[in-house]
PDBML (XML) file of the C-alpha atoms, coordinates in Angstrom:
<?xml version="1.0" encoding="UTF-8" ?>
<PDBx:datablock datablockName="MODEL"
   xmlns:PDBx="http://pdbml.pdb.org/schema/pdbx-v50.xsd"
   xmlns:xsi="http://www.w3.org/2001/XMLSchema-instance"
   xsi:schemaLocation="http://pdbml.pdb.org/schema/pdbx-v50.xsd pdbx-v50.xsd">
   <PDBx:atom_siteCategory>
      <PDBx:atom_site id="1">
         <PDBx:B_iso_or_equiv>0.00</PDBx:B_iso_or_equiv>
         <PDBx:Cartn_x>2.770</PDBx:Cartn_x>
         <PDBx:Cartn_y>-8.148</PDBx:Cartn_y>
         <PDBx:Cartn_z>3.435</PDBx:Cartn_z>
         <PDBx:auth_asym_id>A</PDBx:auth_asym_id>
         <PDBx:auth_atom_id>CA</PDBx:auth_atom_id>
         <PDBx:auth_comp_id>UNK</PDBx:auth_comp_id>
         <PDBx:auth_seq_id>1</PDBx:auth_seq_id>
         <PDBx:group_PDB>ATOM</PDBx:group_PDB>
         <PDBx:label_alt_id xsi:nil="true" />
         <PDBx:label_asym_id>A</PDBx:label_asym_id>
         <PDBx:label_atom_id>CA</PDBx:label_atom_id>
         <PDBx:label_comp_id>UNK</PDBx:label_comp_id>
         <PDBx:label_entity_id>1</PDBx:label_entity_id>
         <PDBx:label_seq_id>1</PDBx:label_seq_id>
         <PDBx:occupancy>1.00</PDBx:occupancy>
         <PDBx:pdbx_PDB_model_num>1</PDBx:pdbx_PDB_model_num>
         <PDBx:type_symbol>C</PDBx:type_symbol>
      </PDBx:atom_site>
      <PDBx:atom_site id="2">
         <PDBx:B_iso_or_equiv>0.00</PDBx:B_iso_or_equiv>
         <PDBx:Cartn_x>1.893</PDBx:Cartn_x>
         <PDBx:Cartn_y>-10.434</PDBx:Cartn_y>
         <PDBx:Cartn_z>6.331</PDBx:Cartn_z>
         <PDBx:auth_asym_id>A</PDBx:auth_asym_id>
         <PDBx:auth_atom_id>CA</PDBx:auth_atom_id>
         <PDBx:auth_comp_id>UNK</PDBx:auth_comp_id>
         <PDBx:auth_seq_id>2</PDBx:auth_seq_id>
         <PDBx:group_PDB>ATOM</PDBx:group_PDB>
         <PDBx:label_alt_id xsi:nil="true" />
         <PDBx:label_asym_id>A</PDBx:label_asym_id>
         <PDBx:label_atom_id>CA</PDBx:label_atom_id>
         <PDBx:label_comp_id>UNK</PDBx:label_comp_id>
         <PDBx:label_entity_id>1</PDBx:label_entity_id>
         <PDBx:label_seq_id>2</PDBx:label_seq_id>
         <PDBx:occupancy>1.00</PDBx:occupancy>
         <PDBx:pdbx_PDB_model_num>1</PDBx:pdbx_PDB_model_num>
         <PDBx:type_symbol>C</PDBx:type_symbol>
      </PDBx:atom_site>
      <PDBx:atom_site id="3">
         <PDBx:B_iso_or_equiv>0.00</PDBx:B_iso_or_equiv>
         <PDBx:Cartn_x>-0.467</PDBx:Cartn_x>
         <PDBx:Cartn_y>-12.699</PDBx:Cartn_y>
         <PDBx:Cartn_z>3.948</PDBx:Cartn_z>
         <PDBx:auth_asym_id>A</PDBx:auth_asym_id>
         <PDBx:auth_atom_id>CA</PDBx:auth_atom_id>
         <PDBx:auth_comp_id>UNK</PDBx:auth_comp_id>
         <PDBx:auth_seq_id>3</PDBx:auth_seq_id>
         <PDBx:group_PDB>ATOM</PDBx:group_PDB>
         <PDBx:label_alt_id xsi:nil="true" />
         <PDBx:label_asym_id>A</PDBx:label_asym_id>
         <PDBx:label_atom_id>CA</PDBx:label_atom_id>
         <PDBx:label_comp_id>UNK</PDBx:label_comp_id>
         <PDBx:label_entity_id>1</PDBx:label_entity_id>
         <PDBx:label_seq_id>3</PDBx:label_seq_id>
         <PDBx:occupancy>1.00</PDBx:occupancy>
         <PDBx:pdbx_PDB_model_num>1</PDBx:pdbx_PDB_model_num>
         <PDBx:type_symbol>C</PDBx:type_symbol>
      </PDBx:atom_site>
      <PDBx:atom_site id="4">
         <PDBx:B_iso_or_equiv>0.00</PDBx:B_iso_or_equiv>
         <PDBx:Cartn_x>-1.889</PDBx:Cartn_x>
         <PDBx:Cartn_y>-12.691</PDBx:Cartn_y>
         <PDBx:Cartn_z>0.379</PDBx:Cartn_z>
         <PDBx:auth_asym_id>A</PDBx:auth_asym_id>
         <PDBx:auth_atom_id>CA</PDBx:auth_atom_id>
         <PDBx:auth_comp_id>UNK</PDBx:auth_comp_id>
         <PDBx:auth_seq_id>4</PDBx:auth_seq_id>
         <PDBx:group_PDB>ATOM</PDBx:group_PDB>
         <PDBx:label_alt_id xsi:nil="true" />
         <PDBx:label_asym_id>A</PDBx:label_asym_id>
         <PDBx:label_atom_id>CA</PDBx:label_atom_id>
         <PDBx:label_comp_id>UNK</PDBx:label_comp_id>
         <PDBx:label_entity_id>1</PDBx:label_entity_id>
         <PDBx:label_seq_id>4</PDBx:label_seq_id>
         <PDBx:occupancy>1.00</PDBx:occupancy>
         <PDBx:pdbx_PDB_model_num>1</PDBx:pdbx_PDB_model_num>
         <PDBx:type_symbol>C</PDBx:type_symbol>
      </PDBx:atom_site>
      <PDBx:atom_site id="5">
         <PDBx:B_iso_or_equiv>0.00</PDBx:B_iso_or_equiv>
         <PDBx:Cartn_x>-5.580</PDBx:Cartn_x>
         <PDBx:Cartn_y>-11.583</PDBx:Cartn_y>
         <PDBx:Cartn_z>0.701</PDBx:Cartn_z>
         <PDBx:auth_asym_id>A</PDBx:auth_asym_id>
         <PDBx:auth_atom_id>CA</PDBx:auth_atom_id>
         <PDBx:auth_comp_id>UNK</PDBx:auth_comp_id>
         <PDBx:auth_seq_id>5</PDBx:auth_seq_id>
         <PDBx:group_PDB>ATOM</PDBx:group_PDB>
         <PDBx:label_alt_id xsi:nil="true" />
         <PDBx:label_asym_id>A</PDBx:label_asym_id>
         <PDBx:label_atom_id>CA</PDBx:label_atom_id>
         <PDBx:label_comp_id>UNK</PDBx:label_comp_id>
         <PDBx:label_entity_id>1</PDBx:label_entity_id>
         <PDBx:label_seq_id>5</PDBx:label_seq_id>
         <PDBx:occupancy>1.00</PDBx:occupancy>
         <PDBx:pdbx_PDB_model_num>1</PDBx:pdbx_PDB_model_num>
         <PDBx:type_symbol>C</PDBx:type_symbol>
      </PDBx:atom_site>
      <PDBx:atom_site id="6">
         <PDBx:B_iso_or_equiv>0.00</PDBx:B_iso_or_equiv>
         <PDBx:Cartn_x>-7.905</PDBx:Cartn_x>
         <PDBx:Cartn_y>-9.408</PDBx:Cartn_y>
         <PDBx:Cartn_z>-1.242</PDBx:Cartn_z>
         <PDBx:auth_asym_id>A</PDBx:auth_asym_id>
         <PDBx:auth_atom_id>CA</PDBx:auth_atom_id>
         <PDBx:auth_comp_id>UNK</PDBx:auth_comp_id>
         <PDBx:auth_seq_id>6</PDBx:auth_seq_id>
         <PDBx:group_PDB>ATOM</PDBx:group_PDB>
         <PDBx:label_alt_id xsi:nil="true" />
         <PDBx:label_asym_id>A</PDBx:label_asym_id>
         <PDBx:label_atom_id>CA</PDBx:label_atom_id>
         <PDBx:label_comp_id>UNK</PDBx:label_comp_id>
         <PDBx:label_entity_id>1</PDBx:label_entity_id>
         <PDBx:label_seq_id>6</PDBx:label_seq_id>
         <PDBx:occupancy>1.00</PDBx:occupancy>
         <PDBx:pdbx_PDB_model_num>1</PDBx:pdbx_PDB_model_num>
         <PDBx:type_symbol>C</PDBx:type_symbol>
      </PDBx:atom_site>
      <PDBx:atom_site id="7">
         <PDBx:B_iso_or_equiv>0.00</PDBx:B_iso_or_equiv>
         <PDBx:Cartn_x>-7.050</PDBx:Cartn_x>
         <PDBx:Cartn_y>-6.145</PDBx:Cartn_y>
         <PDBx:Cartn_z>0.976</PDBx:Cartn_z>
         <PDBx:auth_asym_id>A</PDBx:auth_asym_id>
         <PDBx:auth_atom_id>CA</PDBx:auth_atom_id>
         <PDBx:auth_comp_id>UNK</PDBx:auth_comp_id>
         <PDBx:auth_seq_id>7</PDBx:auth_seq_id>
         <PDBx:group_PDB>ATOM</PDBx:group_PDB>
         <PDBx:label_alt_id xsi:nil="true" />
         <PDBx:label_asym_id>A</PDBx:label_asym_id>
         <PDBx:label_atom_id>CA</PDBx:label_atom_id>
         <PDBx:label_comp_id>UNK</PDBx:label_comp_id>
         <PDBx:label_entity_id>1</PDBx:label_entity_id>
         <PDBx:label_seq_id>7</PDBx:label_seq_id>
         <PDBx:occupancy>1.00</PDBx:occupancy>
         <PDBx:pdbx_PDB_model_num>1</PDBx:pdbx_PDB_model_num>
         <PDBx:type_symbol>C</PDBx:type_symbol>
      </PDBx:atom_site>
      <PDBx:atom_site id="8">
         <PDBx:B_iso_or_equiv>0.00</PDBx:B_iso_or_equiv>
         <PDBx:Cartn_x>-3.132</PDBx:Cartn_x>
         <PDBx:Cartn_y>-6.683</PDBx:Cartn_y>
         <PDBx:Cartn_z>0.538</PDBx:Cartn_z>
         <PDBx:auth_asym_id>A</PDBx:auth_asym_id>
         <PDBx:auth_atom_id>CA</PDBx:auth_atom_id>
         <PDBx:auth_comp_id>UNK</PDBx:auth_comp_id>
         <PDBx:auth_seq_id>8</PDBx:auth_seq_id>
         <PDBx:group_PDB>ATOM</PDBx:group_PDB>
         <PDBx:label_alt_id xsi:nil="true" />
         <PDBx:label_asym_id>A</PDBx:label_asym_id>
         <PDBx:label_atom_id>CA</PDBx:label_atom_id>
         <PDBx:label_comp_id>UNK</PDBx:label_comp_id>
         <PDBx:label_entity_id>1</PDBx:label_entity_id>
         <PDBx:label_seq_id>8</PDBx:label_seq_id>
         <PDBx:occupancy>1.00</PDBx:occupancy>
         <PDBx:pdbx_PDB_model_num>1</PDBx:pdbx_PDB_model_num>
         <PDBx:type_symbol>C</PDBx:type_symbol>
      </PDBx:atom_site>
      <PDBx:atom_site id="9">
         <PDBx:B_iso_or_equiv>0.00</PDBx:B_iso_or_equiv>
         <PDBx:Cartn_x>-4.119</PDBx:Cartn_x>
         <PDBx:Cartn_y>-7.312</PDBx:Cartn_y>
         <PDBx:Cartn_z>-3.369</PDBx:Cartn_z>
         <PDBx:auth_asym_id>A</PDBx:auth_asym_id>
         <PDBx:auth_atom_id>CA</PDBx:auth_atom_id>
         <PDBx:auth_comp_id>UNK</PDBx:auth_comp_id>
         <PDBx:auth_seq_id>9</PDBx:auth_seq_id>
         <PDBx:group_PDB>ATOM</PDBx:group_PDB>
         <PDBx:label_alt_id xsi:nil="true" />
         <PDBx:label_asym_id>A</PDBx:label_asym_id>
         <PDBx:label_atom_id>CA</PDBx:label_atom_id>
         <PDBx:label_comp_id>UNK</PDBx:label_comp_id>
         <PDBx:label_entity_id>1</PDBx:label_entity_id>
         <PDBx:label_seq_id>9</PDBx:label_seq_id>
         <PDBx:occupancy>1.00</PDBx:occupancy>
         <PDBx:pdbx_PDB_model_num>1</PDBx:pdbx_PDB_model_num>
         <PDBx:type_symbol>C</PDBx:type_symbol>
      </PDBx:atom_site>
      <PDBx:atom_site id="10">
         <PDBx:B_iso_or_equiv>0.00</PDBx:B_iso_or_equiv>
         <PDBx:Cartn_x>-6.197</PDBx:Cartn_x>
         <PDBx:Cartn_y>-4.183</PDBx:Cartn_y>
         <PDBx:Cartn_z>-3.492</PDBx:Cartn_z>
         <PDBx:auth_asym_id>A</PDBx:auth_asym_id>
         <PDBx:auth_atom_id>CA</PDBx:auth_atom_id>
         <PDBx:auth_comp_id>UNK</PDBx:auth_comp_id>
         <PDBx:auth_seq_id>10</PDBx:auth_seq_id>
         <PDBx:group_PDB>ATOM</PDBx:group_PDB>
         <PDBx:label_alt_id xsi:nil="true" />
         <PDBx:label_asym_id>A</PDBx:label_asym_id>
         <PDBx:label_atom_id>CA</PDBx:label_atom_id>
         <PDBx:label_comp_id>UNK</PDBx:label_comp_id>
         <PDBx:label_entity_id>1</PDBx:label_entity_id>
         <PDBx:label_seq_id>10</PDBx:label_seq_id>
         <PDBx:occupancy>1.00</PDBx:occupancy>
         <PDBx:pdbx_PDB_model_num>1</PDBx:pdbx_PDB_model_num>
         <PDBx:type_symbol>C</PDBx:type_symbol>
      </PDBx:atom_site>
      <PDBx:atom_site id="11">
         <PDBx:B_iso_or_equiv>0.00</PDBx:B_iso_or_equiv>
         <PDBx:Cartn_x>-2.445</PDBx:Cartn_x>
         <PDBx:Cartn_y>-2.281</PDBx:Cartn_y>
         <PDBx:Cartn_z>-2.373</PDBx:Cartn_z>
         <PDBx:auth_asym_id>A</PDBx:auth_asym_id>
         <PDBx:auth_atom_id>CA</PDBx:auth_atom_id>
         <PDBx:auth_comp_id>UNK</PDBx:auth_comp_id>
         <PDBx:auth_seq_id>11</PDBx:auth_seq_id>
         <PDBx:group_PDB>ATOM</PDBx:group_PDB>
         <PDBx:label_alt_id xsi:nil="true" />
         <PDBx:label_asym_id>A</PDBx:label_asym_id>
         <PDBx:label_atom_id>CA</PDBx:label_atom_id>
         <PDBx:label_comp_id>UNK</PDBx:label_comp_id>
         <PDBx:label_entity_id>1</PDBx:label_entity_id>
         <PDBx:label_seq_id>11</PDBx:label_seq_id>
         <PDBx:occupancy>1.00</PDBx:occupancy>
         <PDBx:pdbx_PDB_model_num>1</PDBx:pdbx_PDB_model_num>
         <PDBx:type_symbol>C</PDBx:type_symbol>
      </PDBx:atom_site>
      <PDBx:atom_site id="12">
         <PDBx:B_iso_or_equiv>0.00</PDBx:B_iso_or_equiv>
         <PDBx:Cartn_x>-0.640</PDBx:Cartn_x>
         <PDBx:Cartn_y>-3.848</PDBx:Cartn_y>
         <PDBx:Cartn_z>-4.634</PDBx:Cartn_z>
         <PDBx:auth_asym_id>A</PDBx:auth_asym_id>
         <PDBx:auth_atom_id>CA</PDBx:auth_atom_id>
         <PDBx:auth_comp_id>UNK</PDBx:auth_comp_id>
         <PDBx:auth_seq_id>12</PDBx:auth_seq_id>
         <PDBx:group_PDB>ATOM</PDBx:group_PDB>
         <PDBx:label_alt_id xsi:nil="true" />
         <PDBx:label_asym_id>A</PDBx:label_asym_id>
         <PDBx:label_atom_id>CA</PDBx:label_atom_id>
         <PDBx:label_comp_id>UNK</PDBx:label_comp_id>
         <PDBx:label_entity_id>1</PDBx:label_entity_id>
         <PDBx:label_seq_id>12</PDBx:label_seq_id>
         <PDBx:occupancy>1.00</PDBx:occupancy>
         <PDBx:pdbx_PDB_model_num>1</PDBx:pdbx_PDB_model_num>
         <PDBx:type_symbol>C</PDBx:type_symbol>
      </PDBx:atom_site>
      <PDBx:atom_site id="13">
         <PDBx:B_iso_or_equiv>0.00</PDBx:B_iso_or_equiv>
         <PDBx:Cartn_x>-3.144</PDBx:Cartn_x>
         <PDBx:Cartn_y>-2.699</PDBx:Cartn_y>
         <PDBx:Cartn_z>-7.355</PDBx:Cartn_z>
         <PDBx:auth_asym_id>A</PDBx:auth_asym_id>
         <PDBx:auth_atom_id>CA</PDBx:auth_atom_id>
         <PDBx:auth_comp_id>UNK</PDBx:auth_comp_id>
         <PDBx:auth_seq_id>13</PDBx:auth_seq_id>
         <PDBx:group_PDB>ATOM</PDBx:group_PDB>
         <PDBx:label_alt_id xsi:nil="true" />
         <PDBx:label_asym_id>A</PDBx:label_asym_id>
         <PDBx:label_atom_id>CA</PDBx:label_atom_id>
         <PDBx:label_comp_id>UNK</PDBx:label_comp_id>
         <PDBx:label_entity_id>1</PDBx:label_entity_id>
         <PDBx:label_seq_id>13</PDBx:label_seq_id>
         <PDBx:occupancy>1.00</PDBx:occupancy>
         <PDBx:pdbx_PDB_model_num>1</PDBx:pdbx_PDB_model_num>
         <PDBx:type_symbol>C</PDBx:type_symbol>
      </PDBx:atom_site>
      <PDBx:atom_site id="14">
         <PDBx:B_iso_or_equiv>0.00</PDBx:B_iso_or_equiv>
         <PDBx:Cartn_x>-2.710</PDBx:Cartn_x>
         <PDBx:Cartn_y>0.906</PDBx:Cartn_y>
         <PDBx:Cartn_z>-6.384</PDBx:Cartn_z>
         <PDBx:auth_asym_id>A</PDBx:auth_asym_id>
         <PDBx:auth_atom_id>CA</PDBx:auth_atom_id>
         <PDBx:auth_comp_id>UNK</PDBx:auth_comp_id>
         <PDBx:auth_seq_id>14</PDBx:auth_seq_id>
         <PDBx:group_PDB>ATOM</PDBx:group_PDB>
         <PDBx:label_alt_id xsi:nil="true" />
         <PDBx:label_asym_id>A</PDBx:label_asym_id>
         <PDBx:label_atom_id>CA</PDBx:label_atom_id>
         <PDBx:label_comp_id>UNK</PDBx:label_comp_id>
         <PDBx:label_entity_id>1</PDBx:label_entity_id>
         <PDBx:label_seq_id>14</PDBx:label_seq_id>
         <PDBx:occupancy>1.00</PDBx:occupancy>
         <PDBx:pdbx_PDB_model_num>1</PDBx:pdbx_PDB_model_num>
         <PDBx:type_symbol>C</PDBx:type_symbol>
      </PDBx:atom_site>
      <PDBx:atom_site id="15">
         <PDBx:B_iso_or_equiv>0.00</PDBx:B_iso_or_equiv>
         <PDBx:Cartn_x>1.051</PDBx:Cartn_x>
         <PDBx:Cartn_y>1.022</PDBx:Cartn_y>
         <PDBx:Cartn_z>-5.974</PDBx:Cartn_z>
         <PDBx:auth_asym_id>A</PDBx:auth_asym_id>
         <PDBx:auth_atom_id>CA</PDBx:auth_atom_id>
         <PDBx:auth_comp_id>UNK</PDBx:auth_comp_id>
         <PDBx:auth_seq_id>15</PDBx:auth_seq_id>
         <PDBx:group_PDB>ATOM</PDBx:group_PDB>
         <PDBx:label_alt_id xsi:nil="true" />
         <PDBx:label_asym_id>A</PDBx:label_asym_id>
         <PDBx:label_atom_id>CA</PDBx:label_atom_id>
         <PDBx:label_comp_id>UNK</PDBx:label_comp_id>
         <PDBx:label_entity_id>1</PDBx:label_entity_id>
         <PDBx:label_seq_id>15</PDBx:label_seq_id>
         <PDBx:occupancy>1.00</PDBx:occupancy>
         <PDBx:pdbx_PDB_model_num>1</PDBx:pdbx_PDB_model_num>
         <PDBx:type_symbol>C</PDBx:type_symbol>
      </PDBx:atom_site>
      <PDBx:atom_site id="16">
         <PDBx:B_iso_or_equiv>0.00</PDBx:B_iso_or_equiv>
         <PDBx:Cartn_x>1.707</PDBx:Cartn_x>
         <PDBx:Cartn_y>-0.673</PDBx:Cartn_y>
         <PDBx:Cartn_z>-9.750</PDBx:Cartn_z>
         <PDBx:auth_asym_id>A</PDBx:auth_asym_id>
         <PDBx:auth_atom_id>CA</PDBx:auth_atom_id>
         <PDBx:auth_comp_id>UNK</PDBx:auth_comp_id>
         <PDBx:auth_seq_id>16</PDBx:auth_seq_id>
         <PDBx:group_PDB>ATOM</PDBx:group_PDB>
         <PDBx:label_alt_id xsi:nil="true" />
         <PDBx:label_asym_id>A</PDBx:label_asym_id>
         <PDBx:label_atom_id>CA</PDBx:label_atom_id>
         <PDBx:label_comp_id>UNK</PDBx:label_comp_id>
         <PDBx:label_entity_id>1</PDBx:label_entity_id>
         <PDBx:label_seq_id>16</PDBx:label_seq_id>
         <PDBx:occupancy>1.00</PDBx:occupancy>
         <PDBx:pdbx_PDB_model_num>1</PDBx:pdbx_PDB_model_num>
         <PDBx:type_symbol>C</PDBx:type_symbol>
      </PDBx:atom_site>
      <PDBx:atom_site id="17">
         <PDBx:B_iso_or_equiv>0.00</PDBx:B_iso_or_equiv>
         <PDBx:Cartn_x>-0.839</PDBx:Cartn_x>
         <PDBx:Cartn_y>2.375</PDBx:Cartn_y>
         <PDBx:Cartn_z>-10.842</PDBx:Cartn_z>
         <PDBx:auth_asym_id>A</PDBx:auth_asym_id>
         <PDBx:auth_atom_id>CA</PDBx:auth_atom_id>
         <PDBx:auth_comp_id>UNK</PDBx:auth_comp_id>
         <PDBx:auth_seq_id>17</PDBx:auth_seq_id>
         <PDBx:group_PDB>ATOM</PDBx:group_PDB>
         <PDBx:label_alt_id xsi:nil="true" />
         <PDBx:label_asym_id>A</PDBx:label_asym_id>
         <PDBx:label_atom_id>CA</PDBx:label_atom_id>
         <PDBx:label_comp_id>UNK</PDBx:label_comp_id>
         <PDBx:label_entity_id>1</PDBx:label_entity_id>
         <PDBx:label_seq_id>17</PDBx:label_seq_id>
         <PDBx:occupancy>1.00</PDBx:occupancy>
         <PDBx:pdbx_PDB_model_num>1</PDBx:pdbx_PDB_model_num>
         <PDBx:type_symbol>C</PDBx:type_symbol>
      </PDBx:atom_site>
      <PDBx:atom_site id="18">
         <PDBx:B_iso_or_equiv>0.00</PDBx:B_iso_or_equiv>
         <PDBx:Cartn_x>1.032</PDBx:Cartn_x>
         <PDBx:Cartn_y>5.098</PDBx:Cartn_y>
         <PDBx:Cartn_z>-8.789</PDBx:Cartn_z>
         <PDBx:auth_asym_id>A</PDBx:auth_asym_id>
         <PDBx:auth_atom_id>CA</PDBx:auth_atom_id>
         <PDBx:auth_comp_id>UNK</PDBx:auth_comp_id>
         <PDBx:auth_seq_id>18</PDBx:auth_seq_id>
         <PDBx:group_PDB>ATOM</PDBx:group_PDB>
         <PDBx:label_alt_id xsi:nil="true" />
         <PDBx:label_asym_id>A</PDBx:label_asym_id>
         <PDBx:label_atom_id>CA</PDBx:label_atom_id>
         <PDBx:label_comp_id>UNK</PDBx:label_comp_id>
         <PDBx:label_entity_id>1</PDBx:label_entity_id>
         <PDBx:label_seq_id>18</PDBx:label_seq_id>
         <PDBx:occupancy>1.00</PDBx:occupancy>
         <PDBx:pdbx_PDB_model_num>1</PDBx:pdbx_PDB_model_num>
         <PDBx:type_symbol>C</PDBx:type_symbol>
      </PDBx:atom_site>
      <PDBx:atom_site id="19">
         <PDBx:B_iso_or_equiv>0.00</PDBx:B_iso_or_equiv>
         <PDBx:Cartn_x>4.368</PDBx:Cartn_x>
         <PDBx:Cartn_y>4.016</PDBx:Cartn_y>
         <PDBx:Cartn_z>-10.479</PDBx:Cartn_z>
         <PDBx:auth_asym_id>A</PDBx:auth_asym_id>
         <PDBx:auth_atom_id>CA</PDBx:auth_atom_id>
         <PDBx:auth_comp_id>UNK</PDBx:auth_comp_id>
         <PDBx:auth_seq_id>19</PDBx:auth_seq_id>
         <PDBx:group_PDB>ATOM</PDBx:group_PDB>
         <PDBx:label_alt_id xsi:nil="true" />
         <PDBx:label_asym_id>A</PDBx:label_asym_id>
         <PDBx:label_atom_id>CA</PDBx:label_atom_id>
         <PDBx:label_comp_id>UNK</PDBx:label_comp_id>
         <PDBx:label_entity_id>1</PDBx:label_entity_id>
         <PDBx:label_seq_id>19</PDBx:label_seq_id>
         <PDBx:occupancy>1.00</PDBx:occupancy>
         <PDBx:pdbx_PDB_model_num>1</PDBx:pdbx_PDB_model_num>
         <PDBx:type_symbol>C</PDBx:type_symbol>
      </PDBx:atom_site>
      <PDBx:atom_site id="20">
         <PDBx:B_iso_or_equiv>0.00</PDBx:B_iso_or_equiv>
         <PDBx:Cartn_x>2.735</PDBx:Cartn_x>
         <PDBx:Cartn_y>4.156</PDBx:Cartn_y>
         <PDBx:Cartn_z>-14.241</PDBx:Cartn_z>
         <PDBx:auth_asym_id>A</PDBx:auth_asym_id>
         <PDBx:auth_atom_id>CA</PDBx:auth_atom_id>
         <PDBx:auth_comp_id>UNK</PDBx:auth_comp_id>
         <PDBx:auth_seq_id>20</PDBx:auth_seq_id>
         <PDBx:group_PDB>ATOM</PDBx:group_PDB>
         <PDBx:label_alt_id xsi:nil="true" />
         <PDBx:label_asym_id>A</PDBx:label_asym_id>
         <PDBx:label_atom_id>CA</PDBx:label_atom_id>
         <PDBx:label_comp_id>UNK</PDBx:label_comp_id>
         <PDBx:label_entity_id>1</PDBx:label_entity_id>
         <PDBx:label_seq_id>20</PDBx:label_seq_id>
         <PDBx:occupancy>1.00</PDBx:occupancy>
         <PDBx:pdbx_PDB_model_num>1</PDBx:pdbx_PDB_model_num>
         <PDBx:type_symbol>C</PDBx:type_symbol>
      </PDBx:atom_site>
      <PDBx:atom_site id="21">
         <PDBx:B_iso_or_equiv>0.00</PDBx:B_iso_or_equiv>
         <PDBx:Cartn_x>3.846</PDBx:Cartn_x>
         <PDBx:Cartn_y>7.248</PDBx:Cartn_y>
         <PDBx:Cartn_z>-16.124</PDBx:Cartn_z>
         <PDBx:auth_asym_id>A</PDBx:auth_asym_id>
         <PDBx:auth_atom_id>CA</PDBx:auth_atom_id>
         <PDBx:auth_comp_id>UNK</PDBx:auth_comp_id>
         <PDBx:auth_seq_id>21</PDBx:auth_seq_id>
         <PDBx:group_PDB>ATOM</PDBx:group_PDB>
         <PDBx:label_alt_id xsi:nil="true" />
         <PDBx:label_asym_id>A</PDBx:label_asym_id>
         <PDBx:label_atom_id>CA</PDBx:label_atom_id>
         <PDBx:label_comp_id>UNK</PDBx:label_comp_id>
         <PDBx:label_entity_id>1</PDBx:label_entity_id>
         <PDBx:label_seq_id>21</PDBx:label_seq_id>
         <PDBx:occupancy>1.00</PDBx:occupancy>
         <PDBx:pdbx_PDB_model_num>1</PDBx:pdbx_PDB_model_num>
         <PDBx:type_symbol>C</PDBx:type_symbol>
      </PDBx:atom_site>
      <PDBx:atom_site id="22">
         <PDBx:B_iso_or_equiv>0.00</PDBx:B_iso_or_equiv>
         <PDBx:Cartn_x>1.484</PDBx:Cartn_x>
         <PDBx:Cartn_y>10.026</PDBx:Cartn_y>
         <PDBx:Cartn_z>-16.182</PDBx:Cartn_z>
         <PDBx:auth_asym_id>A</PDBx:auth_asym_id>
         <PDBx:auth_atom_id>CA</PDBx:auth_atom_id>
         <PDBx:auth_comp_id>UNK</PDBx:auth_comp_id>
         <PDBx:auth_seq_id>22</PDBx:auth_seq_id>
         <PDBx:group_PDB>ATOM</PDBx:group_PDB>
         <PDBx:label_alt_id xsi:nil="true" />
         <PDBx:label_asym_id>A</PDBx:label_asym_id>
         <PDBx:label_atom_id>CA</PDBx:label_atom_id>
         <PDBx:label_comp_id>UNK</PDBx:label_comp_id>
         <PDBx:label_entity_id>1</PDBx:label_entity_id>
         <PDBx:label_seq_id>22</PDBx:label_seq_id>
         <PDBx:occupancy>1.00</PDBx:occupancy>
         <PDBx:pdbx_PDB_model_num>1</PDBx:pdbx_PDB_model_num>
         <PDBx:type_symbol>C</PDBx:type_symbol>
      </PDBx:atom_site>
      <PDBx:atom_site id="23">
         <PDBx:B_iso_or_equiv>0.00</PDBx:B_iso_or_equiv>
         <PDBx:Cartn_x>-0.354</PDBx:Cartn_x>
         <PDBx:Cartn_y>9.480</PDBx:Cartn_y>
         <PDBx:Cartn_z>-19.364</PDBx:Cartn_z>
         <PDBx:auth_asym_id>A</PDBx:auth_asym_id>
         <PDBx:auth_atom_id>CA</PDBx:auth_atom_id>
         <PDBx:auth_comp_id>UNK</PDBx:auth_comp_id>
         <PDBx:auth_seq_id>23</PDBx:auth_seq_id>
         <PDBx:group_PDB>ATOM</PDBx:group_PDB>
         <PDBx:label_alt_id xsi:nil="true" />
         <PDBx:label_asym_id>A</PDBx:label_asym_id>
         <PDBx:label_atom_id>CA</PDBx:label_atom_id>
         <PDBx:label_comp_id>UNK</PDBx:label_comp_id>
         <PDBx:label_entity_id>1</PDBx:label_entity_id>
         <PDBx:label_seq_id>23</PDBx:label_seq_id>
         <PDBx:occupancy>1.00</PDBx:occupancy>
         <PDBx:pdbx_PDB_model_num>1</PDBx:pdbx_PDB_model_num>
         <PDBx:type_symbol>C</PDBx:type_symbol>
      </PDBx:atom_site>
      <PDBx:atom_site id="24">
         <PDBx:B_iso_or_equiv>0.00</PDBx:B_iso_or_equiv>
         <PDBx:Cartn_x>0.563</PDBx:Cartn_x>
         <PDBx:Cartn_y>5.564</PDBx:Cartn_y>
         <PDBx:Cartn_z>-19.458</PDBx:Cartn_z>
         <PDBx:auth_asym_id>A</PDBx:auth_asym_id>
         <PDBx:auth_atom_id>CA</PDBx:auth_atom_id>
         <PDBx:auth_comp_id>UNK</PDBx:auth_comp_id>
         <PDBx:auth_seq_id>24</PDBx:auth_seq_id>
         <PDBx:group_PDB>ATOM</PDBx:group_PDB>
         <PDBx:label_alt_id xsi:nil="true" />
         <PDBx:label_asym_id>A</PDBx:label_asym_id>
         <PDBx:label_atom_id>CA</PDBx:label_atom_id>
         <PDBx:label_comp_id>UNK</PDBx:label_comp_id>
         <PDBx:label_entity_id>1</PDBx:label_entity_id>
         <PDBx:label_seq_id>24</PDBx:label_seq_id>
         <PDBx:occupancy>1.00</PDBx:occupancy>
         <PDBx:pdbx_PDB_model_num>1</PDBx:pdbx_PDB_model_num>
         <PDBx:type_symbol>C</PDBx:type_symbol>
      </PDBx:atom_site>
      <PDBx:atom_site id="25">
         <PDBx:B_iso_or_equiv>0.00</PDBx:B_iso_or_equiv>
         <PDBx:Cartn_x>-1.460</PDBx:Cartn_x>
         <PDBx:Cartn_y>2.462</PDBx:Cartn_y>
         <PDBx:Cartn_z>-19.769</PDBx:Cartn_z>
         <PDBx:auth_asym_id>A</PDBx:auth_asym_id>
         <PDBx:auth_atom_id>CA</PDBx:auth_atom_id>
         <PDBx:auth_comp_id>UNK</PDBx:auth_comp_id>
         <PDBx:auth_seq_id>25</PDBx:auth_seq_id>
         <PDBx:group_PDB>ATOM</PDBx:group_PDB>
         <PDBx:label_alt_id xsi:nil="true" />
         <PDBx:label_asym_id>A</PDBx:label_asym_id>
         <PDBx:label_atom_id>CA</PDBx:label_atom_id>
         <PDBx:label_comp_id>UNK</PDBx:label_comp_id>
         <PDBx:label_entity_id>1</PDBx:label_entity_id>
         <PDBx:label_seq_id>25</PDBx:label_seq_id>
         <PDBx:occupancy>1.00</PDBx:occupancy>
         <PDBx:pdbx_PDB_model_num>1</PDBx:pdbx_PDB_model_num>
         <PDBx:type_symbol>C</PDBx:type_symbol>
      </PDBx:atom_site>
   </PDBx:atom_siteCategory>
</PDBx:datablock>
């Protein structure tokens, strides 16, 4: 990303969950 910043840390958040197994913590 361009610069750190609550949006860009908002992404990040929901691409670590996408990439968590189905059932996973």
């Amino acid at each position: 990303m361009p610069y750190a910043e609550t949006s860009a840390m908002q992404l990040h958040r929901e691409e670590i969950s996408r990439t968590v197994a189905r059932g996973a913590h």
